[in-house]
Protein backbone atom coordinates (compact mmCIF):
# COMPACT_ATOMS: atom_id res chain seq x y z
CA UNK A 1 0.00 0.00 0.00
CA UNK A 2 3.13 2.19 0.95
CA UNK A 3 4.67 1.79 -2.38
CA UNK A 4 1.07 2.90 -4.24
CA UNK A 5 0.72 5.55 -1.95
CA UNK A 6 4.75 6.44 -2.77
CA UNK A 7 4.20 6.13 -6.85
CA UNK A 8 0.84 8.38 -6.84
CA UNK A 9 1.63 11.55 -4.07
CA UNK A 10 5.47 11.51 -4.36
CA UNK A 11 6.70 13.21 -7.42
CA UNK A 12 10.53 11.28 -8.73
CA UNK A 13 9.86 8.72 -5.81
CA UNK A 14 12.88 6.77 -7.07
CA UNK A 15 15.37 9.68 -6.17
CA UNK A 16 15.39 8.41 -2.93
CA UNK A 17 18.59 10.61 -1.96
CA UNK A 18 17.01 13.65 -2.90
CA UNK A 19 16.16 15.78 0.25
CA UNK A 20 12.70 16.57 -0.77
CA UNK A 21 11.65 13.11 -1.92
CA UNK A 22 13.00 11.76 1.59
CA UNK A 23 10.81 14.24 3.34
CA UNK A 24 8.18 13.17 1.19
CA UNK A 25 8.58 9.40 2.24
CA UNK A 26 8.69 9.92 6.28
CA UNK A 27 5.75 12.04 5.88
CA UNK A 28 3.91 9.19 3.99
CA UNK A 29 4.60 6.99 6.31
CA UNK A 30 3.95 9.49 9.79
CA UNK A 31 0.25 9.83 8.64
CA UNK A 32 0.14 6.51 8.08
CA UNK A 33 1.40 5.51 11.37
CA UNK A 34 -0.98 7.91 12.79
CA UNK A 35 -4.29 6.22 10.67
CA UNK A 36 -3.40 2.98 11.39
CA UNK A 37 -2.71 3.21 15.49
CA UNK A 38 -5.53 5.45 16.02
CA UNK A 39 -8.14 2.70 14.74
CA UNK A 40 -5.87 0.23 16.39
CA UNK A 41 -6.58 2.26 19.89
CA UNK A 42 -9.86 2.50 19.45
CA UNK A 43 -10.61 -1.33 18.99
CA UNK A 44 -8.22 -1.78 21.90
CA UNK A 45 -9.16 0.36 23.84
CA UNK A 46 -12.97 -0.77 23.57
CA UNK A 47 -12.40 -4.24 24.32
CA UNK A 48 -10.02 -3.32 27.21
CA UNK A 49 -12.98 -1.18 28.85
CA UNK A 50 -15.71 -3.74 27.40
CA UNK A 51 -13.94 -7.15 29.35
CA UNK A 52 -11.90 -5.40 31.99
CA UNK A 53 -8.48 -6.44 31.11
CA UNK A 54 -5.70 -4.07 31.55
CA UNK A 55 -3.21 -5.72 29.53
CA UNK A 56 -5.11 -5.13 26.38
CA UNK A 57 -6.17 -2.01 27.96
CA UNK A 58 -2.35 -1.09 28.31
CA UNK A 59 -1.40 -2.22 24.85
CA UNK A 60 -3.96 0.19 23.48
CA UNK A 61 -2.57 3.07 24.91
CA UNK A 62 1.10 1.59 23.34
CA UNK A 63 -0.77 2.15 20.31
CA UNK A 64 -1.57 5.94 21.58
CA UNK A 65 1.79 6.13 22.08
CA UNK A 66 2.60 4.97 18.95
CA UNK A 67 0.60 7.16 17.20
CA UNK A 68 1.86 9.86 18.90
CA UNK A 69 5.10 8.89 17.58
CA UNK A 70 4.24 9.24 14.45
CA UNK A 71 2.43 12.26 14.66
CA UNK A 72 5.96 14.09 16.31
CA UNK A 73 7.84 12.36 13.41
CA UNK A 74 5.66 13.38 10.79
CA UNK A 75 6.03 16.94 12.03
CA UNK A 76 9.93 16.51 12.57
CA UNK A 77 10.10 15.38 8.98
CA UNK A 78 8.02 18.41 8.05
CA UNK A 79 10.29 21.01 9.29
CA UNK A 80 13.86 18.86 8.93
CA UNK A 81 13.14 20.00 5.29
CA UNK A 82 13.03 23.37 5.68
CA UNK A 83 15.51 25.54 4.07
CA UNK A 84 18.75 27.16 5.97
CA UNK A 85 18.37 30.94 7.16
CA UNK A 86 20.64 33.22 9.00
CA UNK A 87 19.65 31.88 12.35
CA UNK A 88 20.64 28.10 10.84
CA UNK A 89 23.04 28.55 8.08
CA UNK A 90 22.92 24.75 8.16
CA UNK A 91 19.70 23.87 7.33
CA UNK A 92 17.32 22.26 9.96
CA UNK A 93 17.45 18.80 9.21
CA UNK A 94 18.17 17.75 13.56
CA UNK A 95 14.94 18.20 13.75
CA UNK A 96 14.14 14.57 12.91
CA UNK A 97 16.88 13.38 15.46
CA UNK A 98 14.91 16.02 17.94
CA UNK A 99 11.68 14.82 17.09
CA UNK A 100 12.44 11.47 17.95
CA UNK A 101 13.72 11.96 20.99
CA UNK A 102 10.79 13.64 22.13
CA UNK A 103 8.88 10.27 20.58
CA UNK A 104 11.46 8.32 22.99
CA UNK A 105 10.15 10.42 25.96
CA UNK A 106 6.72 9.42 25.35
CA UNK A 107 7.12 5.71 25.38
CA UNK A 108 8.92 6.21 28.71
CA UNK A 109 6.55 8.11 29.80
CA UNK A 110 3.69 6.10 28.89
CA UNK A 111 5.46 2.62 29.86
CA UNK A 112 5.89 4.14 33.72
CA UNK A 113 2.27 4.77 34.01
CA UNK A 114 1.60 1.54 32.35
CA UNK A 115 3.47 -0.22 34.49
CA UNK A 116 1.45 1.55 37.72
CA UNK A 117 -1.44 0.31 36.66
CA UNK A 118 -0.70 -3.29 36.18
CA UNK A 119 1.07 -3.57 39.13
CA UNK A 120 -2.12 -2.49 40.54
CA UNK A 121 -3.61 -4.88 39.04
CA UNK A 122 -1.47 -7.63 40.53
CA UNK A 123 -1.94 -6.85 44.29
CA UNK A 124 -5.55 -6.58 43.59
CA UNK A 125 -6.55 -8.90 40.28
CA UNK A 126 -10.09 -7.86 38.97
CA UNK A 127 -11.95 -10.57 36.87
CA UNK A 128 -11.73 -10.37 33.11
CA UNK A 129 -14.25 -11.30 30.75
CA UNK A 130 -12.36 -12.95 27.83
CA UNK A 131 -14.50 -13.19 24.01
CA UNK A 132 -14.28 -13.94 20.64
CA UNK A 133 -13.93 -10.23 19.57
CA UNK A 134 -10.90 -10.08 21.83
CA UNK A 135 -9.23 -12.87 20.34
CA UNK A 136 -9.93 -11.17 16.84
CA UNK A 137 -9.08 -7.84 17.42
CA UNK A 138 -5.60 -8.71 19.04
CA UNK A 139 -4.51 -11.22 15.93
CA UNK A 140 -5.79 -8.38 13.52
CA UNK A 141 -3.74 -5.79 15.46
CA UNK A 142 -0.47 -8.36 15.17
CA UNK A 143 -1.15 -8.69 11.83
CA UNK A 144 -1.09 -4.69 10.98
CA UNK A 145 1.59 -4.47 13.11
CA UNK A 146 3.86 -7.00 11.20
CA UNK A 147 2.52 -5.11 7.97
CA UNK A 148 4.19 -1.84 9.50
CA UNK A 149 7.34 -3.43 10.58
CA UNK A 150 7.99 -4.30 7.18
CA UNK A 151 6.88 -1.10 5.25
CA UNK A 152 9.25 0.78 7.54
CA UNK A 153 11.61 -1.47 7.72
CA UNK A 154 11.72 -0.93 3.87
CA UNK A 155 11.14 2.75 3.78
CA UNK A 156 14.14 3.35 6.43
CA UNK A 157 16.90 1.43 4.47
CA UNK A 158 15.26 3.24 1.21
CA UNK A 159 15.99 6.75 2.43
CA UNK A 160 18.58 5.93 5.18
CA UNK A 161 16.86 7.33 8.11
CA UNK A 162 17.34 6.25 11.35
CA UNK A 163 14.14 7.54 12.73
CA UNK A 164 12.18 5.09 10.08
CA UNK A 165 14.48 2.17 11.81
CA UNK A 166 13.53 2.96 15.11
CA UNK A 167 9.72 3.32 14.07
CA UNK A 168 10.21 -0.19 12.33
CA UNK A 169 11.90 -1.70 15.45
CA UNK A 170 9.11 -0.20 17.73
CA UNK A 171 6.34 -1.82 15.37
CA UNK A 172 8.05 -5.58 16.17
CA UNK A 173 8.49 -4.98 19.78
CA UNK A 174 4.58 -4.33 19.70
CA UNK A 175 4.08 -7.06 17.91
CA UNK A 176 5.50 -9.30 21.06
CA UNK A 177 3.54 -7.17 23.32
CA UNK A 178 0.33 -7.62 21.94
CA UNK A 179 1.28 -11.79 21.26
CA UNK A 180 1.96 -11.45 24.89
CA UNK A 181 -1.93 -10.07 25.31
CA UNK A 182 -3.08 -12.54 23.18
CA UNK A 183 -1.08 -15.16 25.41
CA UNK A 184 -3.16 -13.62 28.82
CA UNK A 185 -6.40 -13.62 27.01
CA UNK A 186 -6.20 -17.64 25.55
CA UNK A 187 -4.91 -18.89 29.11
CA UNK A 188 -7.90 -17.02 30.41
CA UNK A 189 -10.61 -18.48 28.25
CA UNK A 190 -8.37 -22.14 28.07
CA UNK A 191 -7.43 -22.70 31.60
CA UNK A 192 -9.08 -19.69 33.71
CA UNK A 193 -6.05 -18.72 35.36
CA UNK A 194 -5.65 -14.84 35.63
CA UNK A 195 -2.86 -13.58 34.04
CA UNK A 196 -3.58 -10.09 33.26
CA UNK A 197 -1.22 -8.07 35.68
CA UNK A 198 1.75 -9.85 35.06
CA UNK A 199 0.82 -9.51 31.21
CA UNK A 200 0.28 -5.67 30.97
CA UNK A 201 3.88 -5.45 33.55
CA UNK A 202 5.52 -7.06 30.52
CA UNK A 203 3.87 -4.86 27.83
CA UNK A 204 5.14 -1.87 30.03
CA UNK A 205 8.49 -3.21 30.26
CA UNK A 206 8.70 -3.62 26.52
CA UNK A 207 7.41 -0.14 26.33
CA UNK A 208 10.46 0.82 28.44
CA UNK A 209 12.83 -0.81 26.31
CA UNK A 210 11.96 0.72 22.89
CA UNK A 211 12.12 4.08 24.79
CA UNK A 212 15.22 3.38 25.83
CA UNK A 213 16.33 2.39 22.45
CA UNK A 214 14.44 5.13 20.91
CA UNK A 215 16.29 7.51 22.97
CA UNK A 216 20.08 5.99 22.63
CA UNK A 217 19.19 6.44 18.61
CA UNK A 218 18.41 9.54 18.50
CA UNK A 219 20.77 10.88 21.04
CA UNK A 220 23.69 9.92 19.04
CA UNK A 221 24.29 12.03 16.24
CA UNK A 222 22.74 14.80 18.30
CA UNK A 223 25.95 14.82 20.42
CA UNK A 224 27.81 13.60 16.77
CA UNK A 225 28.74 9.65 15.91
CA UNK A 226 31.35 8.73 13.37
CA UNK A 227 29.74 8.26 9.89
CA UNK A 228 29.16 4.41 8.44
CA UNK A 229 31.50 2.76 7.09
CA UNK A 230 29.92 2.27 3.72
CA UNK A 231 29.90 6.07 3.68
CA UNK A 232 33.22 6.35 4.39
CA UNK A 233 34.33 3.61 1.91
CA UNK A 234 32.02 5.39 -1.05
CA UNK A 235 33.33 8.76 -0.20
CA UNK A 236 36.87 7.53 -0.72
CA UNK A 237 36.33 5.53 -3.58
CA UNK A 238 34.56 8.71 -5.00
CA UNK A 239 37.54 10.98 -4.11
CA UNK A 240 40.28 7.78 -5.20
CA UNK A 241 38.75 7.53 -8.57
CA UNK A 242 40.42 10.84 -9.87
CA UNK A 243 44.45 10.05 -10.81
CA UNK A 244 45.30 13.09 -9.59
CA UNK A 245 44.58 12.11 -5.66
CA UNK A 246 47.42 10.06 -4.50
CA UNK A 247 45.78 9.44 -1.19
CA UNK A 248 43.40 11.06 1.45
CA UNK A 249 43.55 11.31 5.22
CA UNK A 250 41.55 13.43 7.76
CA UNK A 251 38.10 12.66 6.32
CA UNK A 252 35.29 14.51 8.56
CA UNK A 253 31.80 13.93 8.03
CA UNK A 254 30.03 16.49 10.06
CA UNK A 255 26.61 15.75 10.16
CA UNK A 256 23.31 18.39 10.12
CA UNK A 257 20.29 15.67 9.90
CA UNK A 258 19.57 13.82 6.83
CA UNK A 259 20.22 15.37 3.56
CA UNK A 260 22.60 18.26 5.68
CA UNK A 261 26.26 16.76 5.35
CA UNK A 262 29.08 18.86 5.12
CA UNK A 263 32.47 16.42 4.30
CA UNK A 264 36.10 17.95 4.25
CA UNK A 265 39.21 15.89 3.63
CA UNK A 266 42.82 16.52 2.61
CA UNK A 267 43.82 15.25 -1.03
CA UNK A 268 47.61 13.94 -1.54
CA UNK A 269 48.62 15.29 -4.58
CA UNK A 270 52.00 15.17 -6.34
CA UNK A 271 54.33 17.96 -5.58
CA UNK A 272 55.29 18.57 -8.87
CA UNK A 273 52.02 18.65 -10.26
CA UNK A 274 50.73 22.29 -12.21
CA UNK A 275 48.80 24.00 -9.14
CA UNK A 276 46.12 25.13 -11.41
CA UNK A 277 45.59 22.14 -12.91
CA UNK A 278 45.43 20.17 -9.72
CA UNK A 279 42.85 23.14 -8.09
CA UNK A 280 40.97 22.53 -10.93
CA UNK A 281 40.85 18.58 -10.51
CA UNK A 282 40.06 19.37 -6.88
CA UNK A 283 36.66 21.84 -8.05
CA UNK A 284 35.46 18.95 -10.10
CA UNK A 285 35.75 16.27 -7.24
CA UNK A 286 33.74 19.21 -4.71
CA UNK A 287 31.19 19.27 -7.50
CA UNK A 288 30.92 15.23 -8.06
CA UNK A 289 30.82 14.75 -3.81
CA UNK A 290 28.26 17.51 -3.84
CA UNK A 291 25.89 16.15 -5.95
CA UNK A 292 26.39 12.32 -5.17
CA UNK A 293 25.87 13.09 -1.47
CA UNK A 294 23.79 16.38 -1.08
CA UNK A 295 26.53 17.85 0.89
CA UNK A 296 28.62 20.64 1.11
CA UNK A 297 32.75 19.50 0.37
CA UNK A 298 35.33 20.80 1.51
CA UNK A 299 38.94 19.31 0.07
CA UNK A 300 42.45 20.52 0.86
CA UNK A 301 45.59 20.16 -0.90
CA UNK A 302 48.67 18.27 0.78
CA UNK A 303 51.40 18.18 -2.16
CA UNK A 304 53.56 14.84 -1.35
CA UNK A 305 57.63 14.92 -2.59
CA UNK A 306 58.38 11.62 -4.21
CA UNK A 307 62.10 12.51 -5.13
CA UNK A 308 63.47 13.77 -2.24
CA UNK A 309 65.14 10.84 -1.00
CA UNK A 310 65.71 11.76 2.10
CA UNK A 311 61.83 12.42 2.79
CA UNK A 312 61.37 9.24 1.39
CA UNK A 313 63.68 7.29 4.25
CA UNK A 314 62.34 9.41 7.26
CA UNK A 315 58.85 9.09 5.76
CA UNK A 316 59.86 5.34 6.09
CA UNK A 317 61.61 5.43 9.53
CA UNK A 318 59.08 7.22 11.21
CA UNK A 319 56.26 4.82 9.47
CA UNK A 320 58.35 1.94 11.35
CA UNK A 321 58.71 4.37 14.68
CA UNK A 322 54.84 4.46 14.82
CA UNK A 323 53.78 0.70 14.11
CA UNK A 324 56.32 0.22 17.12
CA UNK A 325 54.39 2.48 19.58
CA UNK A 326 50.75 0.83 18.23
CA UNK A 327 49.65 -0.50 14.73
CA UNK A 328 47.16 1.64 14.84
CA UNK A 329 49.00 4.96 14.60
CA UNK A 330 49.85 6.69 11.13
CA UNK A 331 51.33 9.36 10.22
CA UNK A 332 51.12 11.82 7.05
CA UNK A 333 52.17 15.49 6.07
CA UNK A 334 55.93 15.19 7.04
CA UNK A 335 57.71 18.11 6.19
CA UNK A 336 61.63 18.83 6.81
CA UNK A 337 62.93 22.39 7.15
CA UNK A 338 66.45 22.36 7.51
CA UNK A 339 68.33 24.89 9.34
CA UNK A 340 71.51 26.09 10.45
CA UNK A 341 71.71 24.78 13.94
CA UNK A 342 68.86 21.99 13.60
CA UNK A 343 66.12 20.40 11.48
CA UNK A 344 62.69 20.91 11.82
CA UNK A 345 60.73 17.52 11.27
CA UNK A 346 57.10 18.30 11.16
CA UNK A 347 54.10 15.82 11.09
CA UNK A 348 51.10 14.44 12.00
CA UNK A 349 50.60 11.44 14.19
CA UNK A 350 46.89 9.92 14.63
CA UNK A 351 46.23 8.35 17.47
CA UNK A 352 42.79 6.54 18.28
CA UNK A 353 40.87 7.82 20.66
CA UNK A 354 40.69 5.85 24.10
CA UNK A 355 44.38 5.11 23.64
CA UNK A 356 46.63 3.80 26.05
CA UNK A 357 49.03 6.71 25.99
CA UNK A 358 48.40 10.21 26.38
CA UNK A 359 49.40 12.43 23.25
CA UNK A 360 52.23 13.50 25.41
CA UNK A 361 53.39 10.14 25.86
CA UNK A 362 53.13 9.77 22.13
CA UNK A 363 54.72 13.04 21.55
CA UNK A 364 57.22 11.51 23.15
CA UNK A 365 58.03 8.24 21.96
CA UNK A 366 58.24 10.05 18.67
CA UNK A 367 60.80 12.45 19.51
CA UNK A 368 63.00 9.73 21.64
CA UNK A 369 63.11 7.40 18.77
CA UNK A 370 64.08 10.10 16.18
CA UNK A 371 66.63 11.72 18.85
CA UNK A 372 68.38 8.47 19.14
CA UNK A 373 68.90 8.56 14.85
CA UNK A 374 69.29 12.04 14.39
CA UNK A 375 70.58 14.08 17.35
CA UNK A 376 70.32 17.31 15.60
CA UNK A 377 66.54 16.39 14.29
CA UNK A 378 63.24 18.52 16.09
CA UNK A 379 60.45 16.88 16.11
CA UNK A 380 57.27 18.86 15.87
CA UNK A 381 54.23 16.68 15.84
CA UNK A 382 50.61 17.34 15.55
CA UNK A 383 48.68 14.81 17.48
CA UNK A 384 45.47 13.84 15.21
CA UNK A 385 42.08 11.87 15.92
CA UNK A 386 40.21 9.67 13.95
CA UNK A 387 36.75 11.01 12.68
CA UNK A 388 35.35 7.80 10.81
């Protein structure tokens, strides 16, 4: 239904990387998130009242919740698109990450006083009437349920969103809620052992833990996580496929919301290349990375000496020097300066984060190795960190 919905209101809905088209997409699917748990709370909801039993009772208002959730998403999609101004030269696509973190809020919110009541319910079990509309209603829900799993499930990896994930994730978890109703209501009617209570006290508890997912999603990039690594690996094979980059190192992906990247990197180019002709291979790449990504590129230029042989040995030594402190450190722009009572030796050293050493120690180790080689060397290092 998703993908006829998709083909008739969303114009190009195969340019799934376009901003707008994305937009288009999460608001599809918010109003229909919103439709579709809104009946489902009703039905719920009347059943619940109609035979007394909280758990279904409580898995109705999961599906208020739920809707809910879709209604903040469908409104963080709406403005996520909106265009940059003065106040937010870089657009206002954290919106959708803010959005759903107020939809992670919620489902705490709603799974404490969920969990209230059915403890309630426990200490002091009412009877429950258990019918054949009961039984129907909760299978039917299930099966919509499992339809919206997989529609946003699809939609998500379709237009990359992580908010779409979590919505997808959030529809399975309520599938095993309401199975868990369904569970209560059959050992009511089968064996007359009440149930209830200790049923809605596991909804709420899987409440809980898709808030608690919700929230660790959507927290991350707000506070800024490294980008993916089939990001990464497409960026570089973007930037690679040009002969006139040698090599890249201090990728950044800085990252606005969906649609809102800005990437900057520093190209290794050969140091006897033309400078204009190299600037000019360097526009072209900005252009290609802007387009491909819908971003905003940044690249430097690091010229790299091939036939200075003495670069060439340190380059090597100090390559050697670093897999010796940890395999994980590299190094790149070295740079020697000579002078008349020393030699500068400048570079940059990265060093993971969480390492064992402080950059000091590093520092260090660098210039204590070097010392013991070349007495008259000065080692000036820039400590790096990893950004992918």
């Amino acid at each position: 239904m998703i993908s006829l919905l998709a083909k008739i209101f969303i114009k190009n809905s195969g340019e799934v990387n376009d901003p707008v088209v994305r937009r288009a997409y999460g608001m599809l699917c918010g109003i229909a998130g919103i439709l579709l748990n809104t009946i489902l709370f009703g039905f719920k909801m009347a059943v619940g009242t109609i035979t007394g039993s909280i758990a279904i009772s409580a898995d109705a208002f999961n599906n208020l919740s739920d809707a809910g959730s879709s209604l903040i998403t469908l409104v963080g999609f709406k403005f996520s698109g909106a265009a940059p101004d003065n106040e937010h030269p870089f657009g206002h696509g954290r919106i959708e990450y803010i959005s759903g973190f107020c939809v992670s809020l919620l489902i705490l919110l709603m799974g404490f006083e969920l969990a209230q009541s059915s403890i309630k319910k426990i200490i002091t079990p009412e009877e429950v009437q258990v019918s054949a509309l009961s039984i129907i209603v909760l299978v039917g829900s299930i099966l919509i349920k499992l339809y919206m799993y997989f529609y946003n499930k699809s939609v998500g990896h379709k237009i990359n969103s992580a908010a779409m994930e979590a919505t997808a994730a959030d529809s399975l978890s309520d599938c095993i809620s309401t199975f868990v109703v369904l569970l209560s209501t059959i050992c009511m009617m089968v064996f007359h052992v009440n149930i209830d209570g200790w049923c809605g006290a596991a909804v709420a508890i899987f409440i809980f833990y898709t808030g608690i997912k919700a929230a660790r999603d959507t927290i991350s990039p707000l506070l800024g996580q490294p980008p993916s690594p089939e990001l990464v690996k497409d960026i570089e094979d973007t930037v690679l496929a040009h002969p006139e980059i040698i090599g890249i190192h201090d990728l950044v992906v800085h990252d606005y919301g969906p649609g809102r990247m800005m990437i900057s990197l520093h190209g290794e180019v050969s140091g006897d290349s033309d400078i204009n002709f190299v600037h000019d291979a360097i526009d072209r790449i900005e252009a290609e990375l802007n387009r491909k990504f819908h971003c905003v590129s940044v690249i430097h230029m690091d010229p790299l000496t091939f036939d200075d042989s003495k670069c060439n040995a340190l380059r090597s030594e100090l390559t050697n020097i670093a897999q010796a402190i940890d395999p994980k450190i590299t190094i790149h722009d070295l740079r020697i300066v000579e002078g008349p009572t020393h030699t500068n030796v400048i570079f940059d050293a990265v060093v993971p984060f969480e390492f064992s050493m402080t950059d000091e120690q590093v520092r260090e180790k660098f210039i204590s190795a070097v010392r013991q080689r070349h007495p008259y060397y000065n080692c000036v290092i820039n400590i790096d960190k990893p950004y992918i």
